[in-house]
Structures are given as structure tokens and as C-alpha cells.
C-alpha atoms as a PDB file:
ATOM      1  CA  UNK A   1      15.514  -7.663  11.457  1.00  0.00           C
ATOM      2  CA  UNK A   2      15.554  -5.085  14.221  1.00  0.00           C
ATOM      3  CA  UNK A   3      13.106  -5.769  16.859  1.00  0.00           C
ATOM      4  CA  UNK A   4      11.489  -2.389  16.371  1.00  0.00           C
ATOM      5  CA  UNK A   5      11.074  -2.451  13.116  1.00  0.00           C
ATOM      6  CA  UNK A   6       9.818  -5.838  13.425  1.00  0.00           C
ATOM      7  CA  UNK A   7       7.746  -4.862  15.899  1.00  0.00           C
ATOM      8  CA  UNK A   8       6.123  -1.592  13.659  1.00  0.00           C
ATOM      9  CA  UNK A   9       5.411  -4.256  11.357  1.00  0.00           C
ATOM     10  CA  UNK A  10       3.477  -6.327  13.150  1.00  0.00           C
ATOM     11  CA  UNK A  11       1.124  -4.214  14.961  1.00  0.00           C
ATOM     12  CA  UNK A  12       0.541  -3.072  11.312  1.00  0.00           C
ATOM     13  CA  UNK A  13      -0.384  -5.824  10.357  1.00  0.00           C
ATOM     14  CA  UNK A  14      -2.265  -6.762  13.062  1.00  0.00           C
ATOM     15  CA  UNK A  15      -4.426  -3.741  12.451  1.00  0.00           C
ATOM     16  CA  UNK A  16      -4.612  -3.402   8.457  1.00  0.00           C
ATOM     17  CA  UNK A  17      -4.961  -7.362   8.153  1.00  0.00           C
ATOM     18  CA  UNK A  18      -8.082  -7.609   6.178  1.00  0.00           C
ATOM     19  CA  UNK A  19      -8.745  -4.407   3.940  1.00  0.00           C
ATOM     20  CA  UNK A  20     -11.489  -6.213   2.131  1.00  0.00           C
ATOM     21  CA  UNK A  21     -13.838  -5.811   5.534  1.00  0.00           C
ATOM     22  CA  UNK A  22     -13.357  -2.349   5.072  1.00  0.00           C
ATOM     23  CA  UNK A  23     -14.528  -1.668   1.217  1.00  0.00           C
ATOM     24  CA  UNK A  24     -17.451  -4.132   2.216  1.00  0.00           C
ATOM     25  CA  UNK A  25     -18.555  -0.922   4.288  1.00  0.00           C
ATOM     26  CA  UNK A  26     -18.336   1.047   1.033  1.00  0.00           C
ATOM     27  CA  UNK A  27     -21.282   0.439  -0.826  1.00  0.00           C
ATOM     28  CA  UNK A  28     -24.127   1.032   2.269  1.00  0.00           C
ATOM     29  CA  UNK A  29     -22.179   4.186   3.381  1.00  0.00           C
ATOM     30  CA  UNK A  30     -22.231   5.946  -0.594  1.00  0.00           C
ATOM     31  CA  UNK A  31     -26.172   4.546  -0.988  1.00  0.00           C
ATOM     32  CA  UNK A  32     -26.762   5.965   2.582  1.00  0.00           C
ATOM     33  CA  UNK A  33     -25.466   9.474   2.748  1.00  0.00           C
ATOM     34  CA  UNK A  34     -26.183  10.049  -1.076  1.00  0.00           C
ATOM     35  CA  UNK A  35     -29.801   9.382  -0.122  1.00  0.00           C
ATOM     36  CA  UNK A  36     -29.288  11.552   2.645  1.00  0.00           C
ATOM     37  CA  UNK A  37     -28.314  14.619   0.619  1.00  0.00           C
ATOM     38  CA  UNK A  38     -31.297  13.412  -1.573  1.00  0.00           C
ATOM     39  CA  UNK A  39     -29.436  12.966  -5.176  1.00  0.00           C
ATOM     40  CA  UNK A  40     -30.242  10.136  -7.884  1.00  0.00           C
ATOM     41  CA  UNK A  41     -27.343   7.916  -8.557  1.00  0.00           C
ATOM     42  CA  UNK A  42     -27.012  10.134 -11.756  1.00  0.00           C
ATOM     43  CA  UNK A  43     -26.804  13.061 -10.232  1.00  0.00           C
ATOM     44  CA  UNK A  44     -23.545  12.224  -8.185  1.00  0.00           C
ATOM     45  CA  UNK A  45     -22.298  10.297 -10.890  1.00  0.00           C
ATOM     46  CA  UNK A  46     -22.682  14.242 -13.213  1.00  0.00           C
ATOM     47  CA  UNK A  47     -21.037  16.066 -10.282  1.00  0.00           C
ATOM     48  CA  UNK A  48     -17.953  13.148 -10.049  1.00  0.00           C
ATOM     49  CA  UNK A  49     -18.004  13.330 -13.898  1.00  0.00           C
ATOM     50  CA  UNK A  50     -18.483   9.569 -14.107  1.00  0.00           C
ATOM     51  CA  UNK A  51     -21.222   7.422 -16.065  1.00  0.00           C
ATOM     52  CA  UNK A  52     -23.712   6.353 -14.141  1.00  0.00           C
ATOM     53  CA  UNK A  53     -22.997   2.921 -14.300  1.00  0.00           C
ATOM     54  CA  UNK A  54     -19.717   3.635 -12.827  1.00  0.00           C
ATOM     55  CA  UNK A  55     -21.295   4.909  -9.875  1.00  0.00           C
ATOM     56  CA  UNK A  56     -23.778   2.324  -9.653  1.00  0.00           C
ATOM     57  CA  UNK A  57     -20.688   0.007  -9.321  1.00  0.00           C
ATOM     58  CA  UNK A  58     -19.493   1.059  -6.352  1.00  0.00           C
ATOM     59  CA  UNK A  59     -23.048   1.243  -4.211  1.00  0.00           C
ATOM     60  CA  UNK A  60     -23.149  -1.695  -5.822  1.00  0.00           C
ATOM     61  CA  UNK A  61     -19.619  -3.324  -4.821  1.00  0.00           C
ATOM     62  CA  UNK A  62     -19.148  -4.362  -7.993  1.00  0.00           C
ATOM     63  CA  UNK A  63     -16.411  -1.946  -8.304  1.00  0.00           C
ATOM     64  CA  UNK A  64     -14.141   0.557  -6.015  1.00  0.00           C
ATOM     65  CA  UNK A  65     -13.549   4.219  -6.595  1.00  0.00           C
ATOM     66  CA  UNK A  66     -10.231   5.004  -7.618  1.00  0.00           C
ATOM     67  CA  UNK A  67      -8.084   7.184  -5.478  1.00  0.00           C
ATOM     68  CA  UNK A  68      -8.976  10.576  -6.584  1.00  0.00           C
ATOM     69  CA  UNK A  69     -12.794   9.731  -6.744  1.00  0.00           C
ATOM     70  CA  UNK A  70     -12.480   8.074  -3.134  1.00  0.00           C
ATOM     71  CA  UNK A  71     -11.338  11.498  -2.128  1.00  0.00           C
ATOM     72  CA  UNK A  72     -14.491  13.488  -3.568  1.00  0.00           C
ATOM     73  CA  UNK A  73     -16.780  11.510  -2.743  1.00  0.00           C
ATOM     74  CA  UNK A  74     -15.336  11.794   0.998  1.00  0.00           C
ATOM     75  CA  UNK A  75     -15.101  15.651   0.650  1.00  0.00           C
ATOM     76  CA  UNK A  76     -18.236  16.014  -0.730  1.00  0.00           C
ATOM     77  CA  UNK A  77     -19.822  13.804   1.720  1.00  0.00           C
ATOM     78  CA  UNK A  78     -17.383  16.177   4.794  1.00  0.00           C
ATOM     79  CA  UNK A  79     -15.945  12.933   5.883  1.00  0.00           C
ATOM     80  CA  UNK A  80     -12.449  11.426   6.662  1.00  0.00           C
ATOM     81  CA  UNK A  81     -11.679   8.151   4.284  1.00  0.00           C
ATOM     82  CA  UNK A  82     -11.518   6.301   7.284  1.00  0.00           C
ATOM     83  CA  UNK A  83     -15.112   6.874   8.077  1.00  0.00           C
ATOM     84  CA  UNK A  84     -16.143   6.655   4.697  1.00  0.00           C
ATOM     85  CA  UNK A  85     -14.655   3.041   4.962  1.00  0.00           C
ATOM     86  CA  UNK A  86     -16.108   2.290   8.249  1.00  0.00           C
ATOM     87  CA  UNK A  87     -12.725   2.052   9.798  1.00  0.00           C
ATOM     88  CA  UNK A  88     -12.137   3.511  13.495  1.00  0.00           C
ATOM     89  CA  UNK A  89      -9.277   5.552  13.506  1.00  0.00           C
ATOM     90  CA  UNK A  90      -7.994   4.247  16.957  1.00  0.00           C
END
């Protein structure tokens, strides 16, 4: 393999090695700033057009927002996903 390439690779990994410390962030941060903009879990859950259960998942952890619904919840919250995930962008 070329030695850059391999290279790329490894300081990827070496920085994306264990995704599952990030989505443990996920649940305090929704619970936190939706109590911040003082809304029920119900409330977000009507705006996102989700069940409430669904949203009580993911404060939860019992569940992860898909893709789309990971990026409302970080525009409606004005954050990056990376913060919304705890991770430093460095």
C-alpha cells in the first residue's frame, strides 16, 4: 500500500477508533439542552415529527437518531454534530 495512504489511514483510525464513546455523549447532551430550551420530551418529539417514545429512546440511549433527525436536532439545538456528540473537532 502506499505509505501515504497508509499513513491517512492510520491517523484515522487512530482518531475515529471508538465511535461508541461518542453516542454515549448523546443522551445527556439531548436531555440537557432540551431542558435548557424548556420543552417536554413530547414537545421535541411533535416538532421532529417523531412519537414520543422515539425520542425518549435516544435521551435514553436505547436508540440513535437517524441521519436526518441527528441533523435537526443539531440545527435546532445551533450546534455542529461534533459537539452534539461530544467530539472535539481538533
Amino acid at each position: 500500500m502506499n505509505p501515504k495512504k497508509e499513513g491517512a489511514l492510520e491517523a484515522l483510525h487512530n482518531r475515529h477508533s471508538d465511535p461508541e464513546k461518542f453516542l454515549a455523549n448523546l443522551p445527556a447532551f439531548l436531555r440537557s439542552e432540551r431542558e435548557h430550551y424548556q420543552l417536554t420530551q413530547k414537545e421535541l418529539a411533535d416538532w421532529m415529527n417523531l412519537a414520543t417514545q422515539s425520542y425518549q429512546a435516544y435521551e435514553s440511549g436505547k436508540s440513535i437518531p437517524t441521519l436526518p433527525n441527528f441533523i435537526r436536532l443539531a440545527d435546532f439545538f445551533d450546534v455542529s454534530l461534533d459537539e452534539m456528540i461530544g467530539r472535539n473537532s481538533d
